[in-house]
N, C-alpha and C. Protein backbone atom coordinates (compact mmCIF):
# COMPACT_ATOMS: atom_id res chain seq x y z
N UNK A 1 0.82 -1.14 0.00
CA UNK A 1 0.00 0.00 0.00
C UNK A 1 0.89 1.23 0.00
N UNK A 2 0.68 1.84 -1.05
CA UNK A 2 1.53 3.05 -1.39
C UNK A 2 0.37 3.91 -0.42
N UNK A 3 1.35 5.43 0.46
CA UNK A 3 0.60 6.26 0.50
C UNK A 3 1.12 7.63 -0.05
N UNK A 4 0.10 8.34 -0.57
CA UNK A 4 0.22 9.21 -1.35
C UNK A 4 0.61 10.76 -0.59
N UNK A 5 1.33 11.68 -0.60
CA UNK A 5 1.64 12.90 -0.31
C UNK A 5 0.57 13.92 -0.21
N UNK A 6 0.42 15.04 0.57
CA UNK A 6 -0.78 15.58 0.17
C UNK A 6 -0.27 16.45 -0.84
N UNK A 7 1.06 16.55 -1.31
CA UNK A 7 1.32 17.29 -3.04
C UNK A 7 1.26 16.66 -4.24
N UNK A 8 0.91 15.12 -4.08
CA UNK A 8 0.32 14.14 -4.82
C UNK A 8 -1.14 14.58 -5.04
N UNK A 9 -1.96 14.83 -4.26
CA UNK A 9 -3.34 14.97 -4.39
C UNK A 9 -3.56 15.92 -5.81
N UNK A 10 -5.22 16.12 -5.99
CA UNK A 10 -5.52 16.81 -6.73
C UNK A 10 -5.73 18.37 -5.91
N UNK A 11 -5.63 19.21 -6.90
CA UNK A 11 -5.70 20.72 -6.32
C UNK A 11 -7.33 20.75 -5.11
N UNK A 12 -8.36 20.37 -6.13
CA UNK A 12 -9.29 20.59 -4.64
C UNK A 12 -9.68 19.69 -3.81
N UNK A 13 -8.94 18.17 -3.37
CA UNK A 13 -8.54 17.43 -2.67
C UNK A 13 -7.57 18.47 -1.44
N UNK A 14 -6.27 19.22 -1.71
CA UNK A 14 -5.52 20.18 -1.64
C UNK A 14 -6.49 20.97 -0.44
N UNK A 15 -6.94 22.08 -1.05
CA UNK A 15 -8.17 23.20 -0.52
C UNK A 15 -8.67 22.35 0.13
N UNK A 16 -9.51 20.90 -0.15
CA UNK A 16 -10.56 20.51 1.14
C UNK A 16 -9.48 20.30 2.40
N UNK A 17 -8.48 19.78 2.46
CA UNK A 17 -7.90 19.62 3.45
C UNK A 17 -7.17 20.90 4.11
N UNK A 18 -6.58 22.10 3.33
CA UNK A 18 -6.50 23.28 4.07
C UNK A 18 -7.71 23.57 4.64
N UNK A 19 -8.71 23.59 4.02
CA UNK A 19 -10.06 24.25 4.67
C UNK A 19 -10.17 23.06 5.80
N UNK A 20 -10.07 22.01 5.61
CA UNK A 20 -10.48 21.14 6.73
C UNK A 20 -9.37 21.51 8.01
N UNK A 21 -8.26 21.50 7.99
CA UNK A 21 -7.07 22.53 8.87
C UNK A 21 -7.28 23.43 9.53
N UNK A 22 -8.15 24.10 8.63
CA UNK A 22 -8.58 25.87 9.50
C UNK A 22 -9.71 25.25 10.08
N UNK A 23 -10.69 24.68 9.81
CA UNK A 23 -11.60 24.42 10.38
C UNK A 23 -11.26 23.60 11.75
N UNK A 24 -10.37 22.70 11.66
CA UNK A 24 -10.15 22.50 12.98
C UNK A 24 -9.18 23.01 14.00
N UNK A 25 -8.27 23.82 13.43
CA UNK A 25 -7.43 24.77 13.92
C UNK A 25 -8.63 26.05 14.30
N UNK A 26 -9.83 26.28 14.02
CA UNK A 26 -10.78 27.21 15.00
C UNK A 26 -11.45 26.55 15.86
N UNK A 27 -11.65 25.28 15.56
CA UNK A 27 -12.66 24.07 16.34
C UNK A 27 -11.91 23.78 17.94
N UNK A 28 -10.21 23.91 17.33
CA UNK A 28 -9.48 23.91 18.73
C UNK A 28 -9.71 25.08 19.89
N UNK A 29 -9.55 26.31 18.76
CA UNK A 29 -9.35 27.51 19.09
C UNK A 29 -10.47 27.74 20.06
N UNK A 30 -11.41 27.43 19.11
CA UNK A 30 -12.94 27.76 20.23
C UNK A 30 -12.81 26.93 21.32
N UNK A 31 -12.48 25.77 21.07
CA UNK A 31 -12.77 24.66 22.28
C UNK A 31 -11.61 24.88 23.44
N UNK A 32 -10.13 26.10 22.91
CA UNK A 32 -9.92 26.53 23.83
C UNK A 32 -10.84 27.62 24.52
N UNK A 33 -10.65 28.51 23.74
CA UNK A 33 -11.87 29.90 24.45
C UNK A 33 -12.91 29.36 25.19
N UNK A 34 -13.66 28.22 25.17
CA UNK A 34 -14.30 28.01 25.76
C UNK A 34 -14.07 27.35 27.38
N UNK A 35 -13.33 26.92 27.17
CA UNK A 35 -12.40 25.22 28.21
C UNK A 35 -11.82 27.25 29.32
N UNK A 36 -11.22 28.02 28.50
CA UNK A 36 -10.82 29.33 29.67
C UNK A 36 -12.53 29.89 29.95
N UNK A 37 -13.61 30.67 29.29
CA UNK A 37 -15.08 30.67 29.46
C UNK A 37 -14.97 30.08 31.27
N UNK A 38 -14.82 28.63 31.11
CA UNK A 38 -15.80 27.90 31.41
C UNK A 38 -14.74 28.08 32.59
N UNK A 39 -14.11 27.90 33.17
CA UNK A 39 -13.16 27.90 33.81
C UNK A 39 -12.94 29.45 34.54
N UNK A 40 -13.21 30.58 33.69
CA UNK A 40 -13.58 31.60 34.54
C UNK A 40 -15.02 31.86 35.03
N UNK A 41 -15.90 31.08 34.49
CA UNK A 41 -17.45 30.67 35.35
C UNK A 41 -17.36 29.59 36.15
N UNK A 42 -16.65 28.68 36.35
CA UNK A 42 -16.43 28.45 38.06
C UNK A 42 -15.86 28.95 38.74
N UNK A 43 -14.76 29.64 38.34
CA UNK A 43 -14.09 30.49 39.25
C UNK A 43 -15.01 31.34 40.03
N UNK A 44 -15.95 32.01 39.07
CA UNK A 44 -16.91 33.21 39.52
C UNK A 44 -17.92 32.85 40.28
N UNK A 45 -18.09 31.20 40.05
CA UNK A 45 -19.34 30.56 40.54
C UNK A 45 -18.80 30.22 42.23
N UNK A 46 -17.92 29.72 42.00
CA UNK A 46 -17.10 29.46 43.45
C UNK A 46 -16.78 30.89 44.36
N UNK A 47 -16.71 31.58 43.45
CA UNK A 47 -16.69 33.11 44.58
C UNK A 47 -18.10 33.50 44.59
N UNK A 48 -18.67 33.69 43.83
CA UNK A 48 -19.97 34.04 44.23
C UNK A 48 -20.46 33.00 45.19
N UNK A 49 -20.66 31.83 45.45
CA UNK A 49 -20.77 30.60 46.94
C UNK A 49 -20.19 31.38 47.66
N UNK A 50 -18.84 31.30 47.75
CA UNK A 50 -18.77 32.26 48.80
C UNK A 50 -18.95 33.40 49.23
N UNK A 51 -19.27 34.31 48.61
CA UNK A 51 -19.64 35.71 49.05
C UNK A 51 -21.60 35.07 49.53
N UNK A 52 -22.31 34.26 48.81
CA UNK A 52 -23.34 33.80 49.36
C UNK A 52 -23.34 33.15 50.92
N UNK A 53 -22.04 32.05 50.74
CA UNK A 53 -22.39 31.58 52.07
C UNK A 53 -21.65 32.66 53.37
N UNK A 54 -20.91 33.76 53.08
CA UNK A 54 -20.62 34.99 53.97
C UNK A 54 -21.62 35.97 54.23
N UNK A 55 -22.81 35.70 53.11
CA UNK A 55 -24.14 36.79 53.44
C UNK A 55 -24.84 36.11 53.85
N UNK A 56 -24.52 34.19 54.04
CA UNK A 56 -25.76 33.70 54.72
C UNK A 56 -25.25 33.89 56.37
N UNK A 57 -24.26 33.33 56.34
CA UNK A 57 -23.44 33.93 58.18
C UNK A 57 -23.48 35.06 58.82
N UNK A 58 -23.62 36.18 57.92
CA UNK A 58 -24.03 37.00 58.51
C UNK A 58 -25.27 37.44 58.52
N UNK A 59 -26.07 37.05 57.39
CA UNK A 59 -27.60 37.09 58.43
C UNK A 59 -27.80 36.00 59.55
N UNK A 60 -27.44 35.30 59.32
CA UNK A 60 -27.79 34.31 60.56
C UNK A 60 -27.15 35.16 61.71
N UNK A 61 -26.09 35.43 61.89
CA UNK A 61 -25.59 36.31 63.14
C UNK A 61 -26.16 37.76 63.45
N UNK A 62 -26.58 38.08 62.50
CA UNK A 62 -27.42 39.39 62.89
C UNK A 62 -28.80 38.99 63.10
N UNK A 63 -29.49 37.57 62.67
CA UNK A 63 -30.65 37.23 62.99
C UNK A 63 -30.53 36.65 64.70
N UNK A 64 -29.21 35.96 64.88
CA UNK A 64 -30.01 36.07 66.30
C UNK A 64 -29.28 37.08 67.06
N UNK A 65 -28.24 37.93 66.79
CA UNK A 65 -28.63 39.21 67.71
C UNK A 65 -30.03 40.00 67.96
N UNK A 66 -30.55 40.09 66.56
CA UNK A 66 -31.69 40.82 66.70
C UNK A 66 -32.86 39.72 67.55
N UNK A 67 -32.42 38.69 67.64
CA UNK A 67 -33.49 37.30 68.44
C UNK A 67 -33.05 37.26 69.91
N UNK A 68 -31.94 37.59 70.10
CA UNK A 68 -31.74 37.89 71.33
C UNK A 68 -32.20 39.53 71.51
N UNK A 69 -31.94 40.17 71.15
CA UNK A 69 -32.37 41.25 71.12
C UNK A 69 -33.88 41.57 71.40
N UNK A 70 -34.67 40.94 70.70
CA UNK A 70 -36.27 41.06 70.98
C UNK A 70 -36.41 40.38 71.92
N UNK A 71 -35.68 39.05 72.42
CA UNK A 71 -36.31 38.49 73.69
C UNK A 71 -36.05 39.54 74.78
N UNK A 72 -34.55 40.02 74.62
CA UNK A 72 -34.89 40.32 75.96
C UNK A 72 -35.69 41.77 76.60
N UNK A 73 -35.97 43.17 75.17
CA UNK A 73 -36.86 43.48 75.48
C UNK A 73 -38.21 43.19 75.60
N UNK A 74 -38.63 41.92 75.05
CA UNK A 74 -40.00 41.31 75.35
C UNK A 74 -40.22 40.92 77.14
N UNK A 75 -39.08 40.47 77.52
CA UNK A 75 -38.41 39.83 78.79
C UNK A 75 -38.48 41.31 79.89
N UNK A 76 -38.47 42.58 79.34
CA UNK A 76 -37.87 43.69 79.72
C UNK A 76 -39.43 44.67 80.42
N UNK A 77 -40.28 44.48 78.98
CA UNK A 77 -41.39 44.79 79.15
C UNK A 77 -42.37 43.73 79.79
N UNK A 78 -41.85 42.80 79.53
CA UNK A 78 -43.15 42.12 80.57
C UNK A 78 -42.98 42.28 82.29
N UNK A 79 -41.77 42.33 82.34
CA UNK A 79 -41.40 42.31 84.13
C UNK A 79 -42.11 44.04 84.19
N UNK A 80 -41.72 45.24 83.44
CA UNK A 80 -42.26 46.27 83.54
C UNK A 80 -43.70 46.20 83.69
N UNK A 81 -44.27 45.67 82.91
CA UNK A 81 -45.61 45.50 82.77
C UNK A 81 -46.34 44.69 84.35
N UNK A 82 -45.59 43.76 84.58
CA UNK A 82 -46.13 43.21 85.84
C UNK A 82 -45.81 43.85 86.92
N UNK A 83 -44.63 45.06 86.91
CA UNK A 83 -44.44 46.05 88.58
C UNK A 83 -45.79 47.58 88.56
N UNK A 84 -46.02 47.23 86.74
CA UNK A 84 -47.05 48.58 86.55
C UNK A 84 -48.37 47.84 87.17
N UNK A 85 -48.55 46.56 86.68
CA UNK A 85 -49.68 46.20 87.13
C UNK A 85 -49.96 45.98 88.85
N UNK A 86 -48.57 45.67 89.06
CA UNK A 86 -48.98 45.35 90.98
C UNK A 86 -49.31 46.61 91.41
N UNK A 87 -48.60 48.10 91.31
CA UNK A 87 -48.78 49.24 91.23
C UNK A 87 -50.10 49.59 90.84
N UNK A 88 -50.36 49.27 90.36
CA UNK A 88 -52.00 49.78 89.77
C UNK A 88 -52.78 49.13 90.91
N UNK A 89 -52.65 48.19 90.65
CA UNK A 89 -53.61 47.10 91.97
C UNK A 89 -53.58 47.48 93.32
N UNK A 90 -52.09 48.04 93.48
CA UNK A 90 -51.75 48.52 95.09
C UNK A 90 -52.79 49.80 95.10
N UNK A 91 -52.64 50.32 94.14
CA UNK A 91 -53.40 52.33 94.14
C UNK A 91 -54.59 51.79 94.36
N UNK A 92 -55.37 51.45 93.35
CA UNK A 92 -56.72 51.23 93.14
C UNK A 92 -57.55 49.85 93.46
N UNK A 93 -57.05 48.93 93.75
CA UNK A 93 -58.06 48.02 94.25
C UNK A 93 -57.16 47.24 95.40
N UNK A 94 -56.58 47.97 96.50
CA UNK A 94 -56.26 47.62 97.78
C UNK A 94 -57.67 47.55 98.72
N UNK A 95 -57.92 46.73 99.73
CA UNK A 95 -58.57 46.84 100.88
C UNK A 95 -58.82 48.07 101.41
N UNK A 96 -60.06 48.72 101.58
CA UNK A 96 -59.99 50.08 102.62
C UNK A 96 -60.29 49.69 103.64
N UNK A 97 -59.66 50.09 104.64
CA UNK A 97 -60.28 49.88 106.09
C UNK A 97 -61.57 51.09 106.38
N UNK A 98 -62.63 50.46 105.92
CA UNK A 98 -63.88 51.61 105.67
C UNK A 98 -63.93 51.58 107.53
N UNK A 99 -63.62 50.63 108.68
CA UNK A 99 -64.11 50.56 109.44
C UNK A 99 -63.17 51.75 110.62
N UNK A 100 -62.30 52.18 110.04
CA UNK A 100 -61.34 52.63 110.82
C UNK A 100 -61.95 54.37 110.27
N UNK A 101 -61.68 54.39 109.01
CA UNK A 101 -62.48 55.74 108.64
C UNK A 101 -64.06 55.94 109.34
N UNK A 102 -64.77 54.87 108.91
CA UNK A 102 -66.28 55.03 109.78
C UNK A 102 -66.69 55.76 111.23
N UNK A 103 -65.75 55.25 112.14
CA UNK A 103 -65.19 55.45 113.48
C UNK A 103 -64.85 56.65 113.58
N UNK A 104 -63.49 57.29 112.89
CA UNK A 104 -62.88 58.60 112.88
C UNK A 104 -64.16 59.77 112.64
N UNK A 105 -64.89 59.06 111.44
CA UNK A 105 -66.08 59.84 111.19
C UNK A 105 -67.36 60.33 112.40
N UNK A 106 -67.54 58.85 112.81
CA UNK A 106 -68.15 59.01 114.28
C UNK A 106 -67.84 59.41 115.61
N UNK A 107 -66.38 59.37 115.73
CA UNK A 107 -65.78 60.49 116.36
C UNK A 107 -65.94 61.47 116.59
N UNK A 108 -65.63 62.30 115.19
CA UNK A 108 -66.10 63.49 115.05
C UNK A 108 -67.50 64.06 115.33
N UNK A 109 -68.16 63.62 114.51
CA UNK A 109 -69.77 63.97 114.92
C UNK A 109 -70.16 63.77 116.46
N UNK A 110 -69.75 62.53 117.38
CA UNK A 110 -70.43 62.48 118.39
C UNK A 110 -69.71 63.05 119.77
N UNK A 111 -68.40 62.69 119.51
CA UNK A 111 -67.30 62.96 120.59
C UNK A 111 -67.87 64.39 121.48
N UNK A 112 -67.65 65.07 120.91
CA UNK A 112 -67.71 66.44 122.00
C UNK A 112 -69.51 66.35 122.62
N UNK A 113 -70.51 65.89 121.99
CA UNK A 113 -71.95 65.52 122.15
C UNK A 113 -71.55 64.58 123.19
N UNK A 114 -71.54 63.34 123.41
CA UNK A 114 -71.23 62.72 124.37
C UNK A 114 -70.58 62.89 125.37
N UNK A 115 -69.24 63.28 125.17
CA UNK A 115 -68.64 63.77 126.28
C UNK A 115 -69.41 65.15 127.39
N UNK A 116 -69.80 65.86 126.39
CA UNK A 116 -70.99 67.32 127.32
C UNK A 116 -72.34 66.37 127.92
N UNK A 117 -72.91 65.59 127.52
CA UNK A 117 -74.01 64.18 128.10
C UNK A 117 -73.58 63.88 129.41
N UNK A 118 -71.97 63.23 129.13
CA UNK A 118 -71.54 62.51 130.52
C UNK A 118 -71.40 63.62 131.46
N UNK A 119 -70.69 64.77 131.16
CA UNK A 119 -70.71 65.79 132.41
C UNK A 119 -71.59 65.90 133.10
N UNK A 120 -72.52 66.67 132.25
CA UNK A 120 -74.03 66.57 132.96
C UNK A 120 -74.59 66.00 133.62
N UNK A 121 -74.29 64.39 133.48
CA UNK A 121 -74.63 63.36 134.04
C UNK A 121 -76.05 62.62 133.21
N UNK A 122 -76.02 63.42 132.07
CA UNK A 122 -77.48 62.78 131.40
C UNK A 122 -77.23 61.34 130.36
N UNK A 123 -76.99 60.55 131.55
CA UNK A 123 -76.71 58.93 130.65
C UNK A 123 -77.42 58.33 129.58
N UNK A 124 -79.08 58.97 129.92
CA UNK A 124 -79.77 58.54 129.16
C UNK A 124 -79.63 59.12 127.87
N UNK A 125 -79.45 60.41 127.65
CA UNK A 125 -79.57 60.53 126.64
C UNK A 125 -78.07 60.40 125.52
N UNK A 126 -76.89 59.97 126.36
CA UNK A 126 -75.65 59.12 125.92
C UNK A 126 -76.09 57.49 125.49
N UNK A 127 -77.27 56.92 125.88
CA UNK A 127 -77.60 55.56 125.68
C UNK A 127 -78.39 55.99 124.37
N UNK A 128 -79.46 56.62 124.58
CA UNK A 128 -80.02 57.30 123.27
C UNK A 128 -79.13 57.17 122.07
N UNK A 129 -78.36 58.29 122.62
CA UNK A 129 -77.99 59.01 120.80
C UNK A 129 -76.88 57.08 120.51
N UNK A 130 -76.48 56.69 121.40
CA UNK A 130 -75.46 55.51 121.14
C UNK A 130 -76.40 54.65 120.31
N UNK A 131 -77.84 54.14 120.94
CA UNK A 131 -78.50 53.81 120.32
C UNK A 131 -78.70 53.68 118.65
N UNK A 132 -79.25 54.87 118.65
CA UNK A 132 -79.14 55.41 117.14
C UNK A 132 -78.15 55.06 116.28
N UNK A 133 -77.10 55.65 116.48
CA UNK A 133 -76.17 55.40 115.80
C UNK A 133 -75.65 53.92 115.67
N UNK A 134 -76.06 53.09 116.67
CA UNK A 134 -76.06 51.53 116.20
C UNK A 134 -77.27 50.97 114.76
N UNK A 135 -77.80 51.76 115.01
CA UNK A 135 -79.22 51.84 113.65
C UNK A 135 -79.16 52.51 112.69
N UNK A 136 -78.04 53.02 112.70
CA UNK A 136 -77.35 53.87 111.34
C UNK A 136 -76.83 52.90 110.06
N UNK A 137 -77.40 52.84 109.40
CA UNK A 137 -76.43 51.81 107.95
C UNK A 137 -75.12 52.09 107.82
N UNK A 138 -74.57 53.57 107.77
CA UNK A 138 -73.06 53.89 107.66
C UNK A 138 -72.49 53.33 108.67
N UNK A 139 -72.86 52.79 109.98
CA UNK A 139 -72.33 52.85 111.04
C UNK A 139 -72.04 51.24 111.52
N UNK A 140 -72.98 50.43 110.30
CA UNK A 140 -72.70 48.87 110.79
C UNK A 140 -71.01 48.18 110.65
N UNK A 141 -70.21 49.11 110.17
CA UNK A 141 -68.75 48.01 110.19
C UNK A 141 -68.46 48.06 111.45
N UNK A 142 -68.46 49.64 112.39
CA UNK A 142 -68.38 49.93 113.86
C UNK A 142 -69.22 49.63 114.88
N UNK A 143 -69.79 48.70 114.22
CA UNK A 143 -70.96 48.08 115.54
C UNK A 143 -70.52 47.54 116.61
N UNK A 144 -69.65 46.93 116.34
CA UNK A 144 -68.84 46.18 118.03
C UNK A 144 -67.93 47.44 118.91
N UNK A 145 -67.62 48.29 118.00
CA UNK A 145 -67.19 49.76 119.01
C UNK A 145 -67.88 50.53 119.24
N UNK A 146 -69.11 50.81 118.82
CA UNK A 146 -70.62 51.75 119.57
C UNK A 146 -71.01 50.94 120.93
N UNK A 147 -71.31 49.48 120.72
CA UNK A 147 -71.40 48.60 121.27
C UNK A 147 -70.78 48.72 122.91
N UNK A 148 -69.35 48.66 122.22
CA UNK A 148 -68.55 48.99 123.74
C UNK A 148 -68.82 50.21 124.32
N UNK A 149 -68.47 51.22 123.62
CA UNK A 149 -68.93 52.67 124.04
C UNK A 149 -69.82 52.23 124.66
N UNK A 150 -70.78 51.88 124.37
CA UNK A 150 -72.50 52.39 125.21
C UNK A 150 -72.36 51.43 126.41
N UNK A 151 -71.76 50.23 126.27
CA UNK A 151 -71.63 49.35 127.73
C UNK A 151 -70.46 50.25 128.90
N UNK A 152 -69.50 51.10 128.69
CA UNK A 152 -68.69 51.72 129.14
C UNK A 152 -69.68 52.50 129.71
N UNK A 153 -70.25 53.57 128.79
CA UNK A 153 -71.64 55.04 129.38
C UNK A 153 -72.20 53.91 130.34
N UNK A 154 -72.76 52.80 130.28
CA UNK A 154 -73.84 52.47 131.24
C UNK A 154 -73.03 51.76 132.59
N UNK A 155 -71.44 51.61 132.48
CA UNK A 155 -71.08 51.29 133.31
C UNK A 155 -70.74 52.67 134.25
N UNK A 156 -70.39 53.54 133.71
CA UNK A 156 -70.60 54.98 134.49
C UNK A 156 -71.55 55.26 134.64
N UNK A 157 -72.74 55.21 134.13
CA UNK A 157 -73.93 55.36 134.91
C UNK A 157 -73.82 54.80 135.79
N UNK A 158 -74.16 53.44 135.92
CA UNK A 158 -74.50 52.75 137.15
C UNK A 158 -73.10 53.03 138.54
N UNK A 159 -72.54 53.69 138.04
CA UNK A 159 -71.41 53.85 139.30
C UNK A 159 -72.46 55.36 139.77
N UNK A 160 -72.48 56.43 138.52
CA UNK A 160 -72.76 57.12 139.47
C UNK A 160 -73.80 57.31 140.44
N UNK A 161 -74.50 56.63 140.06
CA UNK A 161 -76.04 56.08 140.71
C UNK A 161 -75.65 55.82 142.06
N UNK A 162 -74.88 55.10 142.08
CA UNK A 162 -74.39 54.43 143.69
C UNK A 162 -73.70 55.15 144.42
């Protein structure tokens, strides 16, 4: 088997094979340009991952500062909220001692009246007005201290009697 030269060939035998040359001498060419392409898109792809997974770390780290952050003013305002509320409760719906005011009240009104009764010596009408004022509606929390009062007046009565 003889093989033939390609200056043996015919002229456009010749041309197909230059043209076939260039054609794969660009076929390389491209398939380099591409093989670098492709090679600077992972490069870019691999930095862009990372610049992704550095923006995912740092939201995650600024997500739970800001998660710590809301707890503990949530944490902040609720304890506030529960010293406002005992505060409120202490002002406005504490116990009154209505029975201690009632008294002071009856004090006033009767004290100097009673006491001018006993001088006099007019018991009865210290049993009287004591009376009354046991039959007073304002006056029922102090019923066991009218009570005493008036057993006290009738125990000075009956002394002075004797």
């Amino acid at each position: 088997m003889e093989t033939d030269t390609p200056e043996q060939w015919p002229a456009d035998a010749r041309e197909r094979l230059t043209a076939l040359e260039r054609a794969f001498a660009d076929a390389e060419h491209r398939a380099q340009k591409y093989a670098q392409e492709r090679d600077m898109a992972l490069t870019q792809g691999k930095a862009w991952q990372e610049e992704i997974h550095a923006l995912q770390r740092d939201y995650a780290s600024l997500r739970l500062q800001k998660g710590g952050f809301g707890f503990k003013s949530l944490l902040f305002v609720g304890m506030i909220g529960t010293l406002v509320g005992l505060a409120a409760c202490y002002l406005f719906l504490r116990p009154k001692d209505t029975g201690e005011e009632t008294f002071l009240k009856f004090r006033e009104q009767n004290q100097f009246n009673l006491e001018l009764a006993i001088s006099k010596g007019e018991f009865a009408q210290v049993d009287s007005m004591l009376k009354v004022s046991l039959q007073h509606p304002a006056n029922q929390p102090i019923k066991p201290e009218i009570e005493f009062t008036r057993k006290i007046a009738g125990a000075a009565w009956r002394r002075c009697e004797n």
